[in-house]
Protein backbone atom coordinates (compact mmCIF):
# COMPACT_ATOMS: atom_id res chain seq x y z
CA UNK A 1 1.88 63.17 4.83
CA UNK A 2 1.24 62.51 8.35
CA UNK A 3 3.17 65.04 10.67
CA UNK A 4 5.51 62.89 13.06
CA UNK A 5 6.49 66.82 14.66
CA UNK A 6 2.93 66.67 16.38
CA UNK A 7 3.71 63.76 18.61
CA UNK A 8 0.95 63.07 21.16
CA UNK A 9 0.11 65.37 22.52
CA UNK A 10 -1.25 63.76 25.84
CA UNK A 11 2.73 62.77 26.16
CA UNK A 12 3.54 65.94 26.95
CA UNK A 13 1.04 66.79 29.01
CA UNK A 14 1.01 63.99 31.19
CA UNK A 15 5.01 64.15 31.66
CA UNK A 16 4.65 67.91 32.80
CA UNK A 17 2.26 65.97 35.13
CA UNK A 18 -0.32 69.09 34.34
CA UNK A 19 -3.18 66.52 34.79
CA UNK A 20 -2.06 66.53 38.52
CA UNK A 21 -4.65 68.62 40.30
CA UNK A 22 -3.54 72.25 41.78
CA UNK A 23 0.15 73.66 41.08
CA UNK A 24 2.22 72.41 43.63
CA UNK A 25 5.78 74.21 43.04
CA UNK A 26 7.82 74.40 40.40
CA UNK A 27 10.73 72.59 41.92
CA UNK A 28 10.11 68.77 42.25
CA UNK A 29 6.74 68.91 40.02
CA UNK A 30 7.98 66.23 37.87
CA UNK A 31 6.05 63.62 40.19
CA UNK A 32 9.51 61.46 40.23
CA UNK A 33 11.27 60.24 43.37
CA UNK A 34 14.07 62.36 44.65
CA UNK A 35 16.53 61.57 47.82
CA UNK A 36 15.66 63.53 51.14
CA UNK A 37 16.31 66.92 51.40
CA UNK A 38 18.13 68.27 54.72
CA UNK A 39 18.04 71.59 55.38
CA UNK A 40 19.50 73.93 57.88
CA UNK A 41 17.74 77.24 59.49
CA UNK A 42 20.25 79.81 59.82
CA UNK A 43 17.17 82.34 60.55
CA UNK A 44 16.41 80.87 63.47
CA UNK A 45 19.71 81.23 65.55
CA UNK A 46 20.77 84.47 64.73
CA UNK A 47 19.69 85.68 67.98
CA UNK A 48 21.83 82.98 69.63
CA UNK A 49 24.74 82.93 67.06
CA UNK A 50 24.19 79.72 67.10
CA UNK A 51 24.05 77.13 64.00
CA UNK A 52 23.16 73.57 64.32
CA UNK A 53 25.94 70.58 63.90
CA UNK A 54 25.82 70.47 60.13
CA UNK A 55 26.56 66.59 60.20
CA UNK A 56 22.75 66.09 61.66
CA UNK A 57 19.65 66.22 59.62
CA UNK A 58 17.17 69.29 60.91
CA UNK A 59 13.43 68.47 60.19
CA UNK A 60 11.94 70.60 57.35
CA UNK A 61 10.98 74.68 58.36
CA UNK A 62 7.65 73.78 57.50
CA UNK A 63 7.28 71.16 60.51
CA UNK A 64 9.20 73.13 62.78
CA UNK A 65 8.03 76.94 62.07
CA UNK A 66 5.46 77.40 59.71
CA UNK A 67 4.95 80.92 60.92
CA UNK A 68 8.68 81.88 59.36
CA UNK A 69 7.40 80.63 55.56
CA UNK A 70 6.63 82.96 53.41
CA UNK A 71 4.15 81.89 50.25
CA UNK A 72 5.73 81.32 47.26
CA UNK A 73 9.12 81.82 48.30
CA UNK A 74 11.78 81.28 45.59
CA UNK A 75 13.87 78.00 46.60
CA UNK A 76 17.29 77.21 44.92
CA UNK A 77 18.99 74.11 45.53
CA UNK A 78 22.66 73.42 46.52
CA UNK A 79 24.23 70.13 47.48
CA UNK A 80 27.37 70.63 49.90
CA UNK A 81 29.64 67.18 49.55
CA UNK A 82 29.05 66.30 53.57
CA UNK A 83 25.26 66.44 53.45
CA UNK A 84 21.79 65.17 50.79
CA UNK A 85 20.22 68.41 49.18
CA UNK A 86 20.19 71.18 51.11
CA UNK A 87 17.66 73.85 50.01
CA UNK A 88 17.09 77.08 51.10
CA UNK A 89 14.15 79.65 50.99
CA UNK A 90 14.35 82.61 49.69
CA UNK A 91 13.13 85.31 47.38
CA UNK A 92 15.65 87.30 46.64
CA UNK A 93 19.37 86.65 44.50
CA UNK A 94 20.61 87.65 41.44
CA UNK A 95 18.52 87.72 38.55
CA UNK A 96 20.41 85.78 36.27
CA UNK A 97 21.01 83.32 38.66
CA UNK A 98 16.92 82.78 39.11
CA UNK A 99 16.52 82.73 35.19
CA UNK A 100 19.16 79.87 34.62
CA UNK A 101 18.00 77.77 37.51
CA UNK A 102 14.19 78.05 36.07
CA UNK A 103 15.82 77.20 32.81
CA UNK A 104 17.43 74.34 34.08
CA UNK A 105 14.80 73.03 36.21
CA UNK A 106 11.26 73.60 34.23
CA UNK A 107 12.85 73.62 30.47
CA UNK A 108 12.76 70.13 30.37
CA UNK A 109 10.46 70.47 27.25
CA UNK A 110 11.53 73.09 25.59
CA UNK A 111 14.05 72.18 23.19
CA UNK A 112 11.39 69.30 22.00
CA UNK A 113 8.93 72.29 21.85
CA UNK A 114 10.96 74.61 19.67
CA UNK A 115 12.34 71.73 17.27
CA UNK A 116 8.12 70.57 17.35
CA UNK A 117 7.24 74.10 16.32
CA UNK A 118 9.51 74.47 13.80
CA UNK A 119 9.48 71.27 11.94
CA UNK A 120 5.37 72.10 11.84
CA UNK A 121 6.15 75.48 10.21
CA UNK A 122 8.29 73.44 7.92
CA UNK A 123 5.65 71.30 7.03
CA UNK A 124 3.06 73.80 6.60
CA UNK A 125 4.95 75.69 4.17
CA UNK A 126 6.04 72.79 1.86
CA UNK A 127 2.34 71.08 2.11
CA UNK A 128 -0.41 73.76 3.28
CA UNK A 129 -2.91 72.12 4.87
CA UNK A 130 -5.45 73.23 7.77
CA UNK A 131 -4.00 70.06 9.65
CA UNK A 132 -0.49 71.66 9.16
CA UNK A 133 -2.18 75.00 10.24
CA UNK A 134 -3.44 73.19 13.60
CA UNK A 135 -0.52 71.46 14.15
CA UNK A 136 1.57 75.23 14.01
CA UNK A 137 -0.98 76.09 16.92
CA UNK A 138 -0.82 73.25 18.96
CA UNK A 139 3.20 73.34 19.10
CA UNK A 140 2.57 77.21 19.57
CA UNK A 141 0.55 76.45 22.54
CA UNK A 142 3.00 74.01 23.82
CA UNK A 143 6.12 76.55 23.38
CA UNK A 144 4.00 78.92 25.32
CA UNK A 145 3.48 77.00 27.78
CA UNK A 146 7.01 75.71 28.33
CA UNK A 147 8.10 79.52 28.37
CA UNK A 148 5.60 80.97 30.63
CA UNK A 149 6.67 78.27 33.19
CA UNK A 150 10.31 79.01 32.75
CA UNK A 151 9.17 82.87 33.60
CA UNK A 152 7.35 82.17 36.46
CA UNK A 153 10.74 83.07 38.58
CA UNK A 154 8.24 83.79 41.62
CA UNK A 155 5.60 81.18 41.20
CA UNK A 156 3.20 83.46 40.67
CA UNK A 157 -0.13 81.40 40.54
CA UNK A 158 -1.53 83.56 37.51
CA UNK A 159 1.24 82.66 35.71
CA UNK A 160 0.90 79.09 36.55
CA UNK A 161 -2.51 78.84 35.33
CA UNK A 162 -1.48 80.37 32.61
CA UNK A 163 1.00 77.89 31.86
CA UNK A 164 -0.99 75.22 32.67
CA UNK A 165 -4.24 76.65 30.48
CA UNK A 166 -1.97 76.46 26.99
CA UNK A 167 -0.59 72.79 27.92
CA UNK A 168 -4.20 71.61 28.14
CA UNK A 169 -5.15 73.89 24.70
CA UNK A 170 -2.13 72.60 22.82
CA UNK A 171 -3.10 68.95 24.32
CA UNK A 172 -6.79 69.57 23.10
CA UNK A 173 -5.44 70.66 19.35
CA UNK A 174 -3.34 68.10 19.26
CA UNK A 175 -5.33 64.84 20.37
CA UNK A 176 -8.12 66.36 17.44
CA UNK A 177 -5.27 66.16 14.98
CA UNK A 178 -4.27 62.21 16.22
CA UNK A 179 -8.57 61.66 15.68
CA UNK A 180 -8.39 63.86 12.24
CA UNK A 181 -5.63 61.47 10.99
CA UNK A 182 -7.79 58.27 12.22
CA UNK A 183 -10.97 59.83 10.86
CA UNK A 184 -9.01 60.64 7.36
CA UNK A 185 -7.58 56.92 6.98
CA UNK A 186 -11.00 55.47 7.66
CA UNK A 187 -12.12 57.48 5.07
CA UNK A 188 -9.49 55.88 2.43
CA UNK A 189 -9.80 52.90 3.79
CA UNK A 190 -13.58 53.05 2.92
CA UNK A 191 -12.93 53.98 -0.62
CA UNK A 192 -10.14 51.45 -1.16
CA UNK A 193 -11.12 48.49 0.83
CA UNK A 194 -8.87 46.26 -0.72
CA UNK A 195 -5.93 48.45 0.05
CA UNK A 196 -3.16 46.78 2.36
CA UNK A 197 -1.26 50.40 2.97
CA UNK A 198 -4.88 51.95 3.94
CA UNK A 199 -5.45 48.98 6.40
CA UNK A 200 -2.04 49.56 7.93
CA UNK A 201 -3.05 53.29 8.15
CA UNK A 202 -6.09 52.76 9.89
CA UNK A 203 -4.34 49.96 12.23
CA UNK A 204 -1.51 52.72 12.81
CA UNK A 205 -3.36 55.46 13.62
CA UNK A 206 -5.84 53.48 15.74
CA UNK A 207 -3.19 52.38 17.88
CA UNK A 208 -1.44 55.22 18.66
CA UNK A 209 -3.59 57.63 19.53
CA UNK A 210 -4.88 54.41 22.27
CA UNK A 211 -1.06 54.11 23.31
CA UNK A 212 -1.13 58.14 23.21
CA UNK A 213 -4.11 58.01 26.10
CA UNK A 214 -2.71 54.81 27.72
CA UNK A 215 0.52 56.56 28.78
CA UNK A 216 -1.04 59.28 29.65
CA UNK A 217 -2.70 57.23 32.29
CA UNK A 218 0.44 55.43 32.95
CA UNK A 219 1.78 58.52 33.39
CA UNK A 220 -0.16 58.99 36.80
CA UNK A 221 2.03 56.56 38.42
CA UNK A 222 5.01 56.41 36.58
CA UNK A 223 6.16 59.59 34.77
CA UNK A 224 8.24 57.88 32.51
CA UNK A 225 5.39 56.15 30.79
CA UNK A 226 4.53 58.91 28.67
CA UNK A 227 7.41 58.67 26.76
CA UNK A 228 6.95 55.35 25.33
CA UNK A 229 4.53 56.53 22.50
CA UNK A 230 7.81 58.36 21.10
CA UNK A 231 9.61 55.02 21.26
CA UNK A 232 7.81 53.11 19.39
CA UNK A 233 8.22 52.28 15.10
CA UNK A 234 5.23 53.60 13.03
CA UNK A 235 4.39 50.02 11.79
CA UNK A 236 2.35 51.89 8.97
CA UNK A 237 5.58 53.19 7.71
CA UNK A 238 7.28 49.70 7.75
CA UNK A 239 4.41 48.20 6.01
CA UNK A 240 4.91 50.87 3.01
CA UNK A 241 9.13 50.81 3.15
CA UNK A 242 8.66 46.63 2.46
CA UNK A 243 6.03 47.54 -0.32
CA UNK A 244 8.16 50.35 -1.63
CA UNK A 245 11.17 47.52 -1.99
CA UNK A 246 9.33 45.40 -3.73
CA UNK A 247 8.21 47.74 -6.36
CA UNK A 248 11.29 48.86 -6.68
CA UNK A 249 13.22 45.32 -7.22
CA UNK A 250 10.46 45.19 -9.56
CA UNK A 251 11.35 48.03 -11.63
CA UNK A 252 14.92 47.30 -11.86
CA UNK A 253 14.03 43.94 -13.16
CA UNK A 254 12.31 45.43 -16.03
CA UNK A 255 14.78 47.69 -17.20
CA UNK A 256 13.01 50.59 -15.97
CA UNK A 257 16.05 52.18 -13.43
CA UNK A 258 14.82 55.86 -13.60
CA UNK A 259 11.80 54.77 -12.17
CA UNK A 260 12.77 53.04 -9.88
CA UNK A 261 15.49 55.26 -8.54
CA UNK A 262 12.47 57.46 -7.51
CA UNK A 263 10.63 54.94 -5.46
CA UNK A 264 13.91 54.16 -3.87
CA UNK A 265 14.19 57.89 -2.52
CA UNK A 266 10.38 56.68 -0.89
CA UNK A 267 11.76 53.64 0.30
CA UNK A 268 14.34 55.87 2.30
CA UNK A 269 11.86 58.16 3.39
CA UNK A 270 9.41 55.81 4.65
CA UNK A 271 12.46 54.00 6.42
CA UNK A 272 13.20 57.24 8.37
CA UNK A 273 9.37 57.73 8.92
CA UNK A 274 9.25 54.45 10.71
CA UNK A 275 12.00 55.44 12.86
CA UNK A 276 10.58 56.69 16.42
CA UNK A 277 12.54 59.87 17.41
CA UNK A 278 14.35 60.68 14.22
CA UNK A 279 10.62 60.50 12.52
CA UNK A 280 10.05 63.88 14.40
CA UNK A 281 11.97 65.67 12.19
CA UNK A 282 10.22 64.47 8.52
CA UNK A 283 9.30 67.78 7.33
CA UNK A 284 13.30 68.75 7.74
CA UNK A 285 14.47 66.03 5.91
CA UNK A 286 11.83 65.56 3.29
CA UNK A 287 11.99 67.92 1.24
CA UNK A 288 15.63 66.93 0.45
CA UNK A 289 15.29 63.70 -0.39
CA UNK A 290 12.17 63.40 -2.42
CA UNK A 291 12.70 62.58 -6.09
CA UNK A 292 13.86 65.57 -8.20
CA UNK A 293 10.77 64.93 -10.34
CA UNK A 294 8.25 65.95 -7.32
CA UNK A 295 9.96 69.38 -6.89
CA UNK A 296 9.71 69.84 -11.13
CA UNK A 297 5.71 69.13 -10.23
CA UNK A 298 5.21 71.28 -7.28
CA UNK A 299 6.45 74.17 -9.43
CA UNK A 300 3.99 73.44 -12.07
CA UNK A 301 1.38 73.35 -9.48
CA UNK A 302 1.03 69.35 -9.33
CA UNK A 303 0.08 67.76 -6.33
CA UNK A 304 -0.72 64.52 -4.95
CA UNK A 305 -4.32 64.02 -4.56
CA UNK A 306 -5.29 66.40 -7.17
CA UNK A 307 -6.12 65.32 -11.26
CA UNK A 308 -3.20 64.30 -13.19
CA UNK A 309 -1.49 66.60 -15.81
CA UNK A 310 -0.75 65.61 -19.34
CA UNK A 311 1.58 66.57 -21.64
CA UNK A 312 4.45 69.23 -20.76
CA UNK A 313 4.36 72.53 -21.95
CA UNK A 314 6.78 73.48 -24.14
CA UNK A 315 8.67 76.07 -21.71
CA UNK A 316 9.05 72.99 -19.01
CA UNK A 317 10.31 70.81 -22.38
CA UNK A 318 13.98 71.14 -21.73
CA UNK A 319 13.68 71.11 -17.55
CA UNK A 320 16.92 68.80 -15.97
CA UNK A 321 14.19 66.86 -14.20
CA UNK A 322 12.11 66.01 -17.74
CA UNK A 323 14.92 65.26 -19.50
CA UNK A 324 16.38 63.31 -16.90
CA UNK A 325 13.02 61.42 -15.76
CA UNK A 326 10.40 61.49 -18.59
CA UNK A 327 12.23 61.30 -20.78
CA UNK A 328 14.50 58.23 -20.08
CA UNK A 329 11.67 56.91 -18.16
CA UNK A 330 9.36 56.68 -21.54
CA UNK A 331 12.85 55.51 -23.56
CA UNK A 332 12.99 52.16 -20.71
CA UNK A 333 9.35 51.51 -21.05
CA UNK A 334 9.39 51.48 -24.85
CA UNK A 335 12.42 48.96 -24.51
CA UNK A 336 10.46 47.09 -21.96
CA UNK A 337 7.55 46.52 -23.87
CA UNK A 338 9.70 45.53 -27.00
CA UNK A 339 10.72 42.80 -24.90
CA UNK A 340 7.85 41.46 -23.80
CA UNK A 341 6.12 41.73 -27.52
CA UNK A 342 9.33 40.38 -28.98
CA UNK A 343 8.57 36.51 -28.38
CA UNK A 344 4.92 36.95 -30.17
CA UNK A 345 6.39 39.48 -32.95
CA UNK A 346 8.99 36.65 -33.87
CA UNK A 347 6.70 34.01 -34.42
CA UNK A 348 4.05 35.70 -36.25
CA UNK A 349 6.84 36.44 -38.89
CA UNK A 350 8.03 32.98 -39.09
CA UNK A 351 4.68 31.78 -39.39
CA UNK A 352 3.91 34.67 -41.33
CA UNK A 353 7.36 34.12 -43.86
CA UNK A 354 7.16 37.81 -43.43
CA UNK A 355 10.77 40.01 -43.12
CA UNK A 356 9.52 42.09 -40.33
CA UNK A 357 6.17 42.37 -38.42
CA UNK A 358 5.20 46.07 -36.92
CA UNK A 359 2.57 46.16 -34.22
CA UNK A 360 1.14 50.07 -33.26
CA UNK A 361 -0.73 50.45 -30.67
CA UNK A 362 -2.11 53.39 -28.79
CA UNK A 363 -0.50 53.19 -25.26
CA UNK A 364 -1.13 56.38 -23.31
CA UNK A 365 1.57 56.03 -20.16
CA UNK A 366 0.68 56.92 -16.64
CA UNK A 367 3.04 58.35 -14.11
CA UNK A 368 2.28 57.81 -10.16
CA UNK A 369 3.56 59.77 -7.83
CA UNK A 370 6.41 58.27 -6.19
CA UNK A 371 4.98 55.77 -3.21
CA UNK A 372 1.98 56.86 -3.19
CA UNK A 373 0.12 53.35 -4.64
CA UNK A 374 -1.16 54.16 -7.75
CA UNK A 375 -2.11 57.62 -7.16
CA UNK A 376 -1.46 59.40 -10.64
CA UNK A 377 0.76 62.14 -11.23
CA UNK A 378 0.55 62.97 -14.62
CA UNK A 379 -0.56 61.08 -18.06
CA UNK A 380 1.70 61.18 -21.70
CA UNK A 381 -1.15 60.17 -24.29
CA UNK A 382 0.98 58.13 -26.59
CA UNK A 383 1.40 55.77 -29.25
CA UNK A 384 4.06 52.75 -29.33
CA UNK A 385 5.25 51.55 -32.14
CA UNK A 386 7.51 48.16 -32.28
CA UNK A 387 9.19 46.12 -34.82
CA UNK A 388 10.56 42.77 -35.26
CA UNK A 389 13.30 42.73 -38.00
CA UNK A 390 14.02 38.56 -38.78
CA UNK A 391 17.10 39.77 -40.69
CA UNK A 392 18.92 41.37 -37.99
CA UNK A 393 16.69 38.76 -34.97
CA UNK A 394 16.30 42.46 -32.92
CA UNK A 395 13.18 44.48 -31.73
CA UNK A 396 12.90 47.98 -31.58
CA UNK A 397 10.59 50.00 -30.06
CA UNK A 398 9.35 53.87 -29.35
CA UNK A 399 6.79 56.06 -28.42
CA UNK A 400 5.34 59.09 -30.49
CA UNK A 401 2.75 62.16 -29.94
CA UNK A 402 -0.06 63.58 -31.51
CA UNK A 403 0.52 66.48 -33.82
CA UNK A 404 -1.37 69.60 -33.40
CA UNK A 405 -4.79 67.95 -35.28
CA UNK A 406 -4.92 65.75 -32.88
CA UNK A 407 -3.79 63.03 -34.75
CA UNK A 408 -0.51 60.20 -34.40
CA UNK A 409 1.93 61.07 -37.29
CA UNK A 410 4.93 58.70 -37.79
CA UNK A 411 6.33 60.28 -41.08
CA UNK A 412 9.24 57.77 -40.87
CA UNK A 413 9.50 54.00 -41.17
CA UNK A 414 10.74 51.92 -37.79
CA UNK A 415 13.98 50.80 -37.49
CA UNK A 416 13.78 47.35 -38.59
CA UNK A 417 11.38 47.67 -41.96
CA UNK A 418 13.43 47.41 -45.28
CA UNK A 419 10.86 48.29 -47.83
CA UNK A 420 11.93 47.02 -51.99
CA UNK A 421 12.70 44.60 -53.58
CA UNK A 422 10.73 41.18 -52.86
CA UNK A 423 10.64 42.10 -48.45
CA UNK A 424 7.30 41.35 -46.74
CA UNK A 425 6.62 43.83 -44.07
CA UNK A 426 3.40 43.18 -41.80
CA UNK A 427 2.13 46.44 -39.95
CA UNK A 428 -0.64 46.07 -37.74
CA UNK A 429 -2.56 48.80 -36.14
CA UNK A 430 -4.83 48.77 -32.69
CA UNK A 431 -6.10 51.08 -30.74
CA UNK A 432 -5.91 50.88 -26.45
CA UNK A 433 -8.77 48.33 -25.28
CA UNK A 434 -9.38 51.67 -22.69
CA UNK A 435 -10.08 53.74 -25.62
CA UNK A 436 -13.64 54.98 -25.88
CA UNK A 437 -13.40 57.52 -28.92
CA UNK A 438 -11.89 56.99 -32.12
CA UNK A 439 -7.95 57.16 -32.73
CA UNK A 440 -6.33 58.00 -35.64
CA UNK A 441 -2.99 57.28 -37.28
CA UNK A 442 -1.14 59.10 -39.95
CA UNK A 443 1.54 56.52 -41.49
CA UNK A 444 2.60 58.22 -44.36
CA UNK A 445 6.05 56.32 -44.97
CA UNK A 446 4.21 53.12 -44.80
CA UNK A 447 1.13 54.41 -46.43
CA UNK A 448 2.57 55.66 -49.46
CA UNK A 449 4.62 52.42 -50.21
CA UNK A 450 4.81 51.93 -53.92
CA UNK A 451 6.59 48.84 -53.81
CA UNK A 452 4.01 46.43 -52.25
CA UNK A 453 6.29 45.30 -49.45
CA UNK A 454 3.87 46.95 -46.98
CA UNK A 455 1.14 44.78 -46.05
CA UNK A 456 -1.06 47.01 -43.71
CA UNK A 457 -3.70 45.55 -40.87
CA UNK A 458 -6.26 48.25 -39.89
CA UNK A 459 -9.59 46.41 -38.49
CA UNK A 460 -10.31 49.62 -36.59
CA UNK A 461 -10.02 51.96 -39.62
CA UNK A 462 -7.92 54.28 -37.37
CA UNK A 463 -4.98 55.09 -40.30
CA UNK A 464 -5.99 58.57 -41.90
């Protein structure tokens, strides 16, 4: 999943305005406009007990008497209701008094860079990943960066460069992640050129790492700039939350709810991912909101990109989320496909004068993960078997396993075959067109018919 915690990093660069040449204070370094400052130099007329009219503006300390400023002197701010800003120099005060102001005036970032750091460590831990690993160290970087600024009560220059020397290493981590996730949806792209969702990817990622750099540029001249990366939709993520509703109105038109109950959870998810701002904190929300039956995989060590599992083992058998998905996911496709056979069933009896017609077919089912366009999650190898009943005009249909030989054994009839008297039942038996090696079938109930109501099609010799 792409990490929306790693924002651009350029953004946050730029809006520190680090790219601006040598320190220049840590009051004001924002690069924004700010109304004049007036100031008043008590200093100065002590000797005279004198202080100037406070209702005129005195020309900065620095134009008047450079000799009386002292390098990095501390300045705090205070804005008397007669008068602009006034600010005084100093370097002394109470220590708790320098800490909040710093707080308040260069921890402009830091809430973004905690919440950044910790969604990343989120993210990392539910999917680990050397791009989740970078990502930790870029935010890192960023966090201390913010709090070595915030420290630097004194403006220490050593401490500025300092500051300024992990903004620019968490900006050079993070750009290479923006170009890793570019590189890494070329690369899907290549191997499914004919996917829409990779295009979009590749589109996506394209473009925002260019807005990412064009802001940053912007940024030069208008501080504000650099936020508009954050403001704007992942079109990617729109793209798959459209695709994920169709699937899922799909689903639901087939019968298949469970299903698509699942790939509604995506279609939420990729919603929220397309959502600039709340998208920064995915890895929070995530994990709570994916379907049940992703957790159930992730603890059987099943994960998306990897080969698919088969069958359950039997201590996972009676897990909530098998029960609850497989299980009345497989029950909904059976029924599905007993609906499409049933208008070709029906008239191969009529034509056929026959009381029931019985088509089994090996039909192993595929699972995908959840939203993730065909990628597979794990594979039931299975056979179907449905039935046609003219007396009661129903179809009824279900899957069934191999037994421990490797074989399909149905030691029962279907629902729908009454076998006596003077019934014709038709049973015809096919193996998957996908199937390369031989499959076999053990019928017994319809096998050991002694009636002759069982008239059994095998052109693949696959009944044992």
């Amino acid at each position: 999943m792409k990490m929306y915690a790693q924002e651009n990093a350029l953004i946050r660069a730029a809006y520190r305005n680090d790219f601006f040449g040598p320190y220049r204070g840590r009051e004001g370094d924002d690069g924004m406009s700010s109304p004049p400052i007036y100031r008043f130099d008590e200093t100065a007329h002590l000797a005279s007990g004198e202080l100037p009219d406070r209702g005129d503006a005195v020309p900065p300390r620095a134009e008047r008497e450079p000799h009386l400023m002292q390098p990095h002197a501390r300045t705090t701010r205070s804005a008397p209701e007669s008068f602009g800003m006034v600010e005084h120099a100093t370097t002394s005060g109470r220590p708790q008094n320098r800490v909040l102001n710093s707080v308040k005036t260069n921890g402009r970032w830091l809430p973004l860079d905690v919440a950044g750091l910790a969604s990343s460590v989120i993210s990392e831990k539910q999917n680990p990943s050397p791009m989740g690993k970078a990502a930790i160290a870029s935010n890192a970087l960023f966090l201390g960066g913010s709090l070595t600024h915030i420290a630097n009560l004194h403006d220490l220059r050593p401490l500025a460069q300092a500051s300024r020397a992990m903004t620019f290493a968490g900006m050079g981590v993070g750009t290479g992640l923006d170009i890793a996730q570019l590189v890494s949806d070329a690369k899907d792209l290549k191997a499914n050129p004919n996917d829409e969702q990779a295009k979009w990817n590749v589109g996506n990622s394209a473009a925002r790492l260019g807005l990412g750099i064009g802001a940053a540029a912007a940024a030069v001249f208008c501080p504000p700039a650099a936020l508009v990366p954050l403001l704007v939709p992942d079109f990617a993520q729109i793209h798959q939350a459209i695709s994920l509703r169709r699937q899922e109105t799909d689903l639901r038109a087939q019968g298949r709810d469970v299903e698509a109950d699942a790939i509604h959870a995506e279609y939420q998810l990729a919603a929220l991912n397309s959502t600039p701002l709340v998208n920064l904190f995915a890895p929070v929300y995530t994990h709570r909101m994916q379907p049940e039956v992703m957790a159930f995989e992730a603890s059987q060590g099943n994960k998306p990109g990897g080969a698919p599992m088969g069958d359950i083992s039997p201590d996972a058998i009676g897990s909530k989320a098998v029960l609850q998905y497989y299980g009345q996911a497989l029950d909904q496709r059976a029924r599905a496909f007993g609906e499409g056979a049933l208008p070709s069933l029906k008239k191969a009896a009529q034509e056929a004068g026959a009381d029931s017609v019985t088509a089994i077919i090996h039909a192993p089912q595929q699972f995908d993960w959840p939203g993730s366009n065909g990628a597979p999650m794990r594979i039931f190898d299975r056979a179907i078997i449905a039935t046609y009943s003219a007396k009661t005009d129903s179809m009824h249909a279900e899957f069934f396993g191999k037994d421990k030989g490797g074989v399909f054994r149905l030691p029962y009839l279907n629902q729908g075959t009454d076998l006596g008297g003077r019934s014709k039942n038709i049973v015809v038996v096919n193996r998957s067109a996908s199937d390369q090696a031989p499959v076999k079938f053990d019928l017994d109930a319809y096998t050991n018919d002694r009636t002759g109501s069982v008239i059994l099609v095998d052109p693949d010799r696959s009944v044992v």
